[in-house]
Protein backbone atom coordinates (compact mmCIF):
# COMPACT_ATOMS: atom_id res chain seq x y z
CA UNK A 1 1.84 -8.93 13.79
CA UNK A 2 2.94 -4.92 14.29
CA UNK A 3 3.78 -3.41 11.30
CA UNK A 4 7.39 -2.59 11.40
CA UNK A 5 6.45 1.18 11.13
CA UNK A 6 3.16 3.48 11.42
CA UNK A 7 2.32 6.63 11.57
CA UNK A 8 -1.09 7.91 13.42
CA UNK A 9 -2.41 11.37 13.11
CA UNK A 10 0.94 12.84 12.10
CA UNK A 11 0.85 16.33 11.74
CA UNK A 12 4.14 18.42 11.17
CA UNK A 13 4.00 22.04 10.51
CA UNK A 14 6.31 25.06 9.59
CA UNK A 15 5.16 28.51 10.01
CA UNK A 16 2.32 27.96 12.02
CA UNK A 17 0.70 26.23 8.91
CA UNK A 18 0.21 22.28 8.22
CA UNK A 19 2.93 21.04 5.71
CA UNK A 20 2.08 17.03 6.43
CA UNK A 21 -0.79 15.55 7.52
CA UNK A 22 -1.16 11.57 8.01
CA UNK A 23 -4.25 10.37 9.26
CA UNK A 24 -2.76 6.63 9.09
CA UNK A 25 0.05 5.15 6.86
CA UNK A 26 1.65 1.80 8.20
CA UNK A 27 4.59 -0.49 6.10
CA UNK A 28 4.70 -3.98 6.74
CA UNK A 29 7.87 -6.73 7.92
CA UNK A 30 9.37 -6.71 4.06
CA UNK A 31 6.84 -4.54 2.49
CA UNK A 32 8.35 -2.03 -0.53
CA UNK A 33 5.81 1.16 -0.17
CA UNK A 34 6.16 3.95 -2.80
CA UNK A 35 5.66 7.48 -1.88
CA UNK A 36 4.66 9.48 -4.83
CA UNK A 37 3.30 13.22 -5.27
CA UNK A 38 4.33 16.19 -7.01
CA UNK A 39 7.17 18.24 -6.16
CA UNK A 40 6.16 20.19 -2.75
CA UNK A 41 3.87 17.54 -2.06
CA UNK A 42 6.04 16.79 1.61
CA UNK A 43 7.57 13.46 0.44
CA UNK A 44 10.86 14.38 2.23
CA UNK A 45 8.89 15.49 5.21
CA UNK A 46 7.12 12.19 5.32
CA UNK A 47 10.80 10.39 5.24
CA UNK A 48 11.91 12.66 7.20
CA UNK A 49 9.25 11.82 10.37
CA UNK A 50 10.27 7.92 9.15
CA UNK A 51 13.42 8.37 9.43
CA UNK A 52 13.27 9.77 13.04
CA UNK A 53 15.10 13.19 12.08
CA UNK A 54 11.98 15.24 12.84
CA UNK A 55 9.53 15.13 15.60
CA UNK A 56 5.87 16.02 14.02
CA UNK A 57 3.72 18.39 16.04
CA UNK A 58 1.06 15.51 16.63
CA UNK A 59 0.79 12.00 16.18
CA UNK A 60 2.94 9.24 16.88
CA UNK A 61 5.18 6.99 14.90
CA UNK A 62 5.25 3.27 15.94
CA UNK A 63 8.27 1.27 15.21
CA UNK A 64 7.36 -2.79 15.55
CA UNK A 65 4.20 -1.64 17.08
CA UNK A 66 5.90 0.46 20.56
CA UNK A 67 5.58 4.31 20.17
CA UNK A 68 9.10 5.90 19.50
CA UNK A 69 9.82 8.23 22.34
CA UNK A 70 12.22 11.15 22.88
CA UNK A 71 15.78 8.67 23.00
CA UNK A 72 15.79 7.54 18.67
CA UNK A 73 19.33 6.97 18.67
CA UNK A 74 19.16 3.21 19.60
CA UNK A 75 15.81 3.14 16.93
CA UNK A 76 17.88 5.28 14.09
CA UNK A 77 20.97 2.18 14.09
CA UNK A 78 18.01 0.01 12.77
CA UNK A 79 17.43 2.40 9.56
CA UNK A 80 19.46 3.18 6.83
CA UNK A 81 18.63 6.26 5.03
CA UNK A 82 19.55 7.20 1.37
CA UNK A 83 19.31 10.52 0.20
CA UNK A 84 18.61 12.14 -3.49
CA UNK A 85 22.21 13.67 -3.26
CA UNK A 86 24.46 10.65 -2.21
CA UNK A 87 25.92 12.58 1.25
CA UNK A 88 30.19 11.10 0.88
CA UNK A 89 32.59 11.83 3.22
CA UNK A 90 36.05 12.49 2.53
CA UNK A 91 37.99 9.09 1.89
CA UNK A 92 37.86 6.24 -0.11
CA UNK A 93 34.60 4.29 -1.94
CA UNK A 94 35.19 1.72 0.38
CA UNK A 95 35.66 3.70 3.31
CA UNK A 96 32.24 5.57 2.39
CA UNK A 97 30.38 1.99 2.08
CA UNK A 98 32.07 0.92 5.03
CA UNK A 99 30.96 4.40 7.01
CA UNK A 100 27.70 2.61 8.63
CA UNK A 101 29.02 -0.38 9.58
CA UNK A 102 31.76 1.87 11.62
CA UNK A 103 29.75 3.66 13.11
CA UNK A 104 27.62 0.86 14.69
CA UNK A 105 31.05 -0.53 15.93
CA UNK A 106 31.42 -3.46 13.98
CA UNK A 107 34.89 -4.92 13.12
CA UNK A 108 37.05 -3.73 10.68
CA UNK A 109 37.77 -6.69 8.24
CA UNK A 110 33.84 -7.72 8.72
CA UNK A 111 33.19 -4.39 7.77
CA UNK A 112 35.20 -4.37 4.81
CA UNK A 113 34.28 -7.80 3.66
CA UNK A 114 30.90 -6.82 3.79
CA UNK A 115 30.94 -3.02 2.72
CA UNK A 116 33.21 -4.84 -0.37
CA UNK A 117 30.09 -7.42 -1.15
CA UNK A 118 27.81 -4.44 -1.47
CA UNK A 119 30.55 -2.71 -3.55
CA UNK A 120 30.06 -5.38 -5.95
CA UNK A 121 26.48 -6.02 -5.64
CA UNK A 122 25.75 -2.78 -6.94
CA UNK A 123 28.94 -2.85 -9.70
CA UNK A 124 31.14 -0.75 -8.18
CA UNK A 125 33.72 -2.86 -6.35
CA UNK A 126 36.76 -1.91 -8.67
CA UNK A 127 36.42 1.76 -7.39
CA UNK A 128 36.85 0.63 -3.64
CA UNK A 129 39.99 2.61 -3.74
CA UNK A 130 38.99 5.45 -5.34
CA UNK A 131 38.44 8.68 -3.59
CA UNK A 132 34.87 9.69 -3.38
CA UNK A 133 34.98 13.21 -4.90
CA UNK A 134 36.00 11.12 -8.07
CA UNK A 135 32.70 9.74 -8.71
CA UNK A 136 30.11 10.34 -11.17
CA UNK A 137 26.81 11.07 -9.91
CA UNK A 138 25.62 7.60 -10.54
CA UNK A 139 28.65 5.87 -9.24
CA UNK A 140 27.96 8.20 -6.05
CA UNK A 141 24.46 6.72 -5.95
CA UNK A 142 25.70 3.32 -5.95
CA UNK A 143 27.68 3.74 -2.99
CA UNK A 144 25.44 5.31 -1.09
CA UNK A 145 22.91 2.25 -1.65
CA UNK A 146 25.89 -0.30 -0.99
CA UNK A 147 26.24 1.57 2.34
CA UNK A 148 22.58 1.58 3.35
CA UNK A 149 22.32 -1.89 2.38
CA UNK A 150 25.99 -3.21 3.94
CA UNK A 151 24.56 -2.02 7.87
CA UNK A 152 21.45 -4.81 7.10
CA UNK A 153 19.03 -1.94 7.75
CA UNK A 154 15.29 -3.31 9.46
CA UNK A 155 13.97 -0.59 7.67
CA UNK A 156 15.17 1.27 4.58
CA UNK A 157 14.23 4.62 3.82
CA UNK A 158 14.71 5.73 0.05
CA UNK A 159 14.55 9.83 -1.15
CA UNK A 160 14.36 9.60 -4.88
CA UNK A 161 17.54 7.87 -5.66
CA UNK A 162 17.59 8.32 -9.37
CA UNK A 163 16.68 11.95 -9.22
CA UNK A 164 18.94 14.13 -11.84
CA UNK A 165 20.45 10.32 -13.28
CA UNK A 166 20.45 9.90 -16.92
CA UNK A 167 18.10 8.04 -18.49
CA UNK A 168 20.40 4.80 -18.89
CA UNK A 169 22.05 4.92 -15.69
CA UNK A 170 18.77 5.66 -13.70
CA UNK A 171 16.99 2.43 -16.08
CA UNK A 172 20.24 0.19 -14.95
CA UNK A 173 20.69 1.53 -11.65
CA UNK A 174 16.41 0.89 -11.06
CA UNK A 175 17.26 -2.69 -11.86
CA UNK A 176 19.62 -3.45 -9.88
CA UNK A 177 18.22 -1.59 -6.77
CA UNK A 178 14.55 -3.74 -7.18
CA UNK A 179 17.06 -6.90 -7.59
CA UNK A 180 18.29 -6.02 -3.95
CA UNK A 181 15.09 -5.25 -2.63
CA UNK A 182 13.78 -8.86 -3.76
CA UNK A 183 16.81 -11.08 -2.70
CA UNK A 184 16.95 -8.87 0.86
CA UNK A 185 13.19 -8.64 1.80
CA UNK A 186 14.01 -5.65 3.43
CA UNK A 187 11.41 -3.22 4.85
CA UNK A 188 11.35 -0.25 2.26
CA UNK A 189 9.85 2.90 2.11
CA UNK A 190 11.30 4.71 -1.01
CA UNK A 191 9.96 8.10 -2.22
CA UNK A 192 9.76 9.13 -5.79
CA UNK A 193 8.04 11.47 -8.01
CA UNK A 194 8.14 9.09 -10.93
CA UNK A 195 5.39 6.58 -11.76
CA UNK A 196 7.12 4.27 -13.61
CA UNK A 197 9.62 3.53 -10.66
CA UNK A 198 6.61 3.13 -8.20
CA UNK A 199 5.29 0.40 -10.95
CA UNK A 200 8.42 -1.13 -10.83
CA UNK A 201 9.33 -1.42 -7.20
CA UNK A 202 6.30 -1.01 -4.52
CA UNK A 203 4.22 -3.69 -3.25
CA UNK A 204 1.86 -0.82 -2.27
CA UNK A 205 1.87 2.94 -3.19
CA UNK A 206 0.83 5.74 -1.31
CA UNK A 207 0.15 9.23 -2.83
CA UNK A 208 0.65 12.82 -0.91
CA UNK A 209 -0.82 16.02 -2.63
CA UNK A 210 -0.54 19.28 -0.86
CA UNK A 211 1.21 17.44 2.28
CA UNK A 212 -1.91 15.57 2.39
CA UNK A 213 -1.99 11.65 2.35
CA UNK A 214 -5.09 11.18 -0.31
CA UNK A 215 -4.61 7.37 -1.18
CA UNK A 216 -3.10 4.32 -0.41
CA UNK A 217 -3.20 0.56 -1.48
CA UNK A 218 -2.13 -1.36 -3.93
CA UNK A 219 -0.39 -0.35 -7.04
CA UNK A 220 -3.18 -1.64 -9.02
CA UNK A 221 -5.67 0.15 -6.93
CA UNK A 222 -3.99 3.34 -6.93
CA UNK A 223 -3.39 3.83 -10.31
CA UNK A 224 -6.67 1.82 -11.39
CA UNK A 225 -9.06 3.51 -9.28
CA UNK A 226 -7.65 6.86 -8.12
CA UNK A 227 -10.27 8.19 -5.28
CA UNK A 228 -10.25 11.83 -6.99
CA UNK A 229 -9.77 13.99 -9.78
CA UNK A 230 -6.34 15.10 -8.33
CA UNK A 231 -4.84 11.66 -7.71
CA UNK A 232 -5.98 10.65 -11.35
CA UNK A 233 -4.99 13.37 -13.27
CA UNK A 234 -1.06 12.91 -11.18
CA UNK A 235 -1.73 8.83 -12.03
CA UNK A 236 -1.49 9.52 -15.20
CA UNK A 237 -5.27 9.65 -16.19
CA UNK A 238 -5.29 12.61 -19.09
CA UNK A 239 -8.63 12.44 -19.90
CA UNK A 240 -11.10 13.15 -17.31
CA UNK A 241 -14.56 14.65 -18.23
CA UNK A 242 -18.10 14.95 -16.82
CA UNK A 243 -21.24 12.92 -17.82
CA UNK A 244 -24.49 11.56 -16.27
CA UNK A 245 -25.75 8.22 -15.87
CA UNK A 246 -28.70 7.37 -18.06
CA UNK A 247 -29.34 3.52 -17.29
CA UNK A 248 -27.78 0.48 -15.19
CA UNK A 249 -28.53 -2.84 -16.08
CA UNK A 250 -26.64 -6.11 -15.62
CA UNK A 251 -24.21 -4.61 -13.67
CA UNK A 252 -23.31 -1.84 -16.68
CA UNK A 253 -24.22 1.55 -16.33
CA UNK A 254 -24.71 4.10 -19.72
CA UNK A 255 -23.20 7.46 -19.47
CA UNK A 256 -23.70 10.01 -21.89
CA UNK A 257 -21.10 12.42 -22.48
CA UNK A 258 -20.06 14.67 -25.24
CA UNK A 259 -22.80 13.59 -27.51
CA UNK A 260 -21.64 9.65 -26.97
CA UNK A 261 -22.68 6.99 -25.05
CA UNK A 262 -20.15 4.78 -22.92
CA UNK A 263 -20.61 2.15 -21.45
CA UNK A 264 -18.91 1.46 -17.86
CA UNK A 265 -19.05 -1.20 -14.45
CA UNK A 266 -21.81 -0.34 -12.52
CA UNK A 267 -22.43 0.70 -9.43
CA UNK A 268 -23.85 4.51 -10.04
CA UNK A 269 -27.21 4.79 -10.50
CA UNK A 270 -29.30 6.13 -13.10
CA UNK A 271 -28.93 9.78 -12.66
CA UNK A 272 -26.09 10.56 -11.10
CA UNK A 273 -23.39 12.68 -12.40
CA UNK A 274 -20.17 11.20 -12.92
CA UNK A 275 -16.88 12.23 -13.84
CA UNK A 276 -15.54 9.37 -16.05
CA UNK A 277 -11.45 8.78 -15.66
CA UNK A 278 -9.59 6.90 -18.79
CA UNK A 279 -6.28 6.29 -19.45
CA UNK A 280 -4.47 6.99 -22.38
CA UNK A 281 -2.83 3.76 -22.27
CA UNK A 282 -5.99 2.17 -22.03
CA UNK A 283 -7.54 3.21 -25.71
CA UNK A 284 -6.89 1.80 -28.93
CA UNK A 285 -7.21 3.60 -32.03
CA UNK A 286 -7.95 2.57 -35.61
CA UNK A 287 -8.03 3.21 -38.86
CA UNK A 288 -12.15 3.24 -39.48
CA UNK A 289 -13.85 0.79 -41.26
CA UNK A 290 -16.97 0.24 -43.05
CA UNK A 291 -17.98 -2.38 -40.11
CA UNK A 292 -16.87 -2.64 -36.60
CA UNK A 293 -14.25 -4.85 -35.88
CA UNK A 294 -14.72 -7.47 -33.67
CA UNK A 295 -13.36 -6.55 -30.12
CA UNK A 296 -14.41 -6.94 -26.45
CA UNK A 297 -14.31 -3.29 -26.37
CA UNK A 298 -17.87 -2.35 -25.49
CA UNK A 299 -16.88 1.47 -26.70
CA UNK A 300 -16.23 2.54 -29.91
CA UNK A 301 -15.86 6.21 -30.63
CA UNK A 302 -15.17 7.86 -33.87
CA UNK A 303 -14.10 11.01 -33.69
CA UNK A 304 -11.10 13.59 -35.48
CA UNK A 305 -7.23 13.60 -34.52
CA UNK A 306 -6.84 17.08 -33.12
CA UNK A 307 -3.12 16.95 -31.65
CA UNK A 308 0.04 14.41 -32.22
CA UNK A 309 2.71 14.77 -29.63
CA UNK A 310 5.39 12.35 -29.35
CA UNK A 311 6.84 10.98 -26.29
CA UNK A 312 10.30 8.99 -26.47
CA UNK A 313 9.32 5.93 -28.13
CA UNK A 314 5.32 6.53 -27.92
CA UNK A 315 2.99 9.80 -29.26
CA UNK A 316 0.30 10.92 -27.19
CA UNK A 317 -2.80 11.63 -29.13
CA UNK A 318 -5.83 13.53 -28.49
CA UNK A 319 -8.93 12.87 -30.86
CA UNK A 320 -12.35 14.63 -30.58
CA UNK A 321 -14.80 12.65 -30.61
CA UNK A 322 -17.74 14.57 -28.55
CA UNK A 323 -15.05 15.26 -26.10
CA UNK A 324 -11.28 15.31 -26.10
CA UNK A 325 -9.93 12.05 -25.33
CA UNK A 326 -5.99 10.92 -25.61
CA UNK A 327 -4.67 7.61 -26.38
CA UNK A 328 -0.94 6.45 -26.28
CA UNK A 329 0.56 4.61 -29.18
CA UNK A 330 3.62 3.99 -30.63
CA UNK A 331 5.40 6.07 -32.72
CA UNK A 332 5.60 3.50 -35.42
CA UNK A 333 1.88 3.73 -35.38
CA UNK A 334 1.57 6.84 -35.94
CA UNK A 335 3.52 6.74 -39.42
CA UNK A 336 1.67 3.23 -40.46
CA UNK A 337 -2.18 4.96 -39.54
CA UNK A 338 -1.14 8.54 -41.13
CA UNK A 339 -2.05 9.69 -37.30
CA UNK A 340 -2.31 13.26 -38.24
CA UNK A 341 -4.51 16.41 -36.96
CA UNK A 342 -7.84 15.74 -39.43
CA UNK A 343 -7.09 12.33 -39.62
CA UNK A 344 -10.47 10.23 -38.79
CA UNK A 345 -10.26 7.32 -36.31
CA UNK A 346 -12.11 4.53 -34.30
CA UNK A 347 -10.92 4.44 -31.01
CA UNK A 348 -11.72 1.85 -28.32
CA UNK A 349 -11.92 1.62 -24.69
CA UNK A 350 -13.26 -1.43 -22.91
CA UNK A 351 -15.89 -1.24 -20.15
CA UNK A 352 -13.82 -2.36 -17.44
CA UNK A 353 -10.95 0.28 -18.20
CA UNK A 354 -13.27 2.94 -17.24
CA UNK A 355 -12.74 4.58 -13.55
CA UNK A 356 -15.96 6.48 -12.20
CA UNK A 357 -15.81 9.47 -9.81
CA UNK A 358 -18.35 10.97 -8.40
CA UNK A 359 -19.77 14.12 -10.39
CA UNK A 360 -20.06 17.89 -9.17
């Protein structure tokens, strides 16, 4: 089967000069695909191209597998679009909600009944009758999803929803909107700049740098094994440093780096030059001990707190131990270990949890 949308050799420029490029990106019948990238990185542009509001220079987009010619209006009633900045008209909530459904000339009580339905999907029903320059931002958020989702939309197109939310609304508000995705099945693409809501949403993610398209897949591929130093380090991989393979055997390889020796999944081969990815997530630290606790961790580094940051709830960490390397904990584990710059500590990273790259 087609996917329901794809883009081939999409190139859109401004300037003269390549702002998006797309060698291939496809979404499939009730696939949720992420969009993530830095700020500049031509997210919008990409949902833009999606969203047939801008023709790219090159390429083609393919809706259900036909190329989408110059005549989108019959395409564009098939999509629902939902911008950062909820875009109300003057009028009512429910007359806002109801605003797709109008337009594609359904009925008016239908419309109502089901504009009202999305109202109080996302929790905003008893403001039907309020007018919409009334509304809080996240309120305004709210009914701009009930509206995208009232018109039934084949394909959904998302532009950072929560953007400029507080932290509660946005956390409720995330909730409810991956609670729609899953009882509606509905084709997705939704762009954000925010891990965490890529985690929580996306079947797959896809991540632009530069207007480039540098990686897709999987979530767990993505963030797991980032194909280069500029997709880990915006995956959230903080510690990224050169070393050199000194042996592979049963399917480990040795890397020395910093003085230490790690241990890692093969494949490189003895000799290469590696750049080692690690999350911070992804190392434990300890208090050290006389003998090594027992752990399936095949590294253990001891090394000297240099830097304790904290985070919300957690503390990022950075410890020298050859090299800098940063762990998050809790914050509550910082005050039981005495985490402190000079403090010694064990950390521990197991083989599997670290990402190669090749080295320069």
């Amino acid at each position: 089967m087609a996917p329901k949308l794809a883009l081939r050799g999409v190139v859109v420029q401004r300037g003269g000069r390549d702002v998006l490029t797309v060698d291939a990106l496809s979404v499939d019948g009730g696939e949720v695909l992420a969009v993530i990238g830095p700020n500049g990185a031509g997210k919008s542009t990409l949902l833009q191209v999606a969203a047939l509001l801008l023709r790219p220079q090159r390429g083609e987009v393919r809706f259900d597998g036909a190329a989408v010619g110059a005549d989108t209006l019959g395409l564009r009633r098939r999509l629902a679009l939902a911008m950062q900045a909820p875009h109300l008209v003057q009028g009512s909530v429910l007359d806002n909600a109801a605003l797709g459904l109008a337009l594609r000339g359904v009925p008016a009580r239908q419309r109502r009944e089901r504009a009202r339905a999305w109202l109080r999907r996302f929790g905003v029903e008893a403001l039907a009758a309020r007018a919409a320059n009334r509304l809080s931002g996240g309120e305004a958020q709210r009914v701009s999803l009930a509206r995208a989702f009232a018109v039934e939309p084949e394909l959904l197109l998302l532009d950072e929803p929560f953007s400029g939310l507080d932290e509660a609304t946005r956390g409720q508000l995330l909730d409810d909107l991956a609670g729609a995705l899953q009882e509606t099945g509905v084709t997705t693409v939704f762009v954000t700049h925010d891990r965490a809501e890529a985690l929580r949403l996306a079947d797959r993610v896809a991540v632009l740098i530069g207007g480039r398209l540098r990686q897709a897949g999987s979530a767990a591929a993505v963030f797991g094994a980032p194909v280069d130093e500029e997709v880990a380090a915006f995956v959230g991989v903080e510690t990224i440093v050169a070393g050199r393979v000194v042996e592979v055997r049963d399917g480990l390889a040795t890397i020395a780096v910093g003085g230490q020796r790690l241990t890692a999944l093969a494949p490189p081969h003895a000799g290469e030059n590696v750049r080692v990815c690690i999350r911070p997530e992804d190392v434990v630290i300890q208090l050290p001990k006389a003998e090594a606790p027992a752990s399936s961790a095949r590294n253990l580094l001891l090394g000297t707190v240099t830097e304790v940051r904290p985070r919300g709830p957690e503390a990022r960490v950075v410890i020298d131990c050859g090299f800098a390397l940063v762990a998050t904990v809790t914050r509550l584990s910082v005050e039981e270990m005495g985490l402190a710059p000079g403090a010694r500590v064990a950390a521990s990273i197991k083989a599997t949890a670290l990402h190669l790259l090749p080295g320069h």
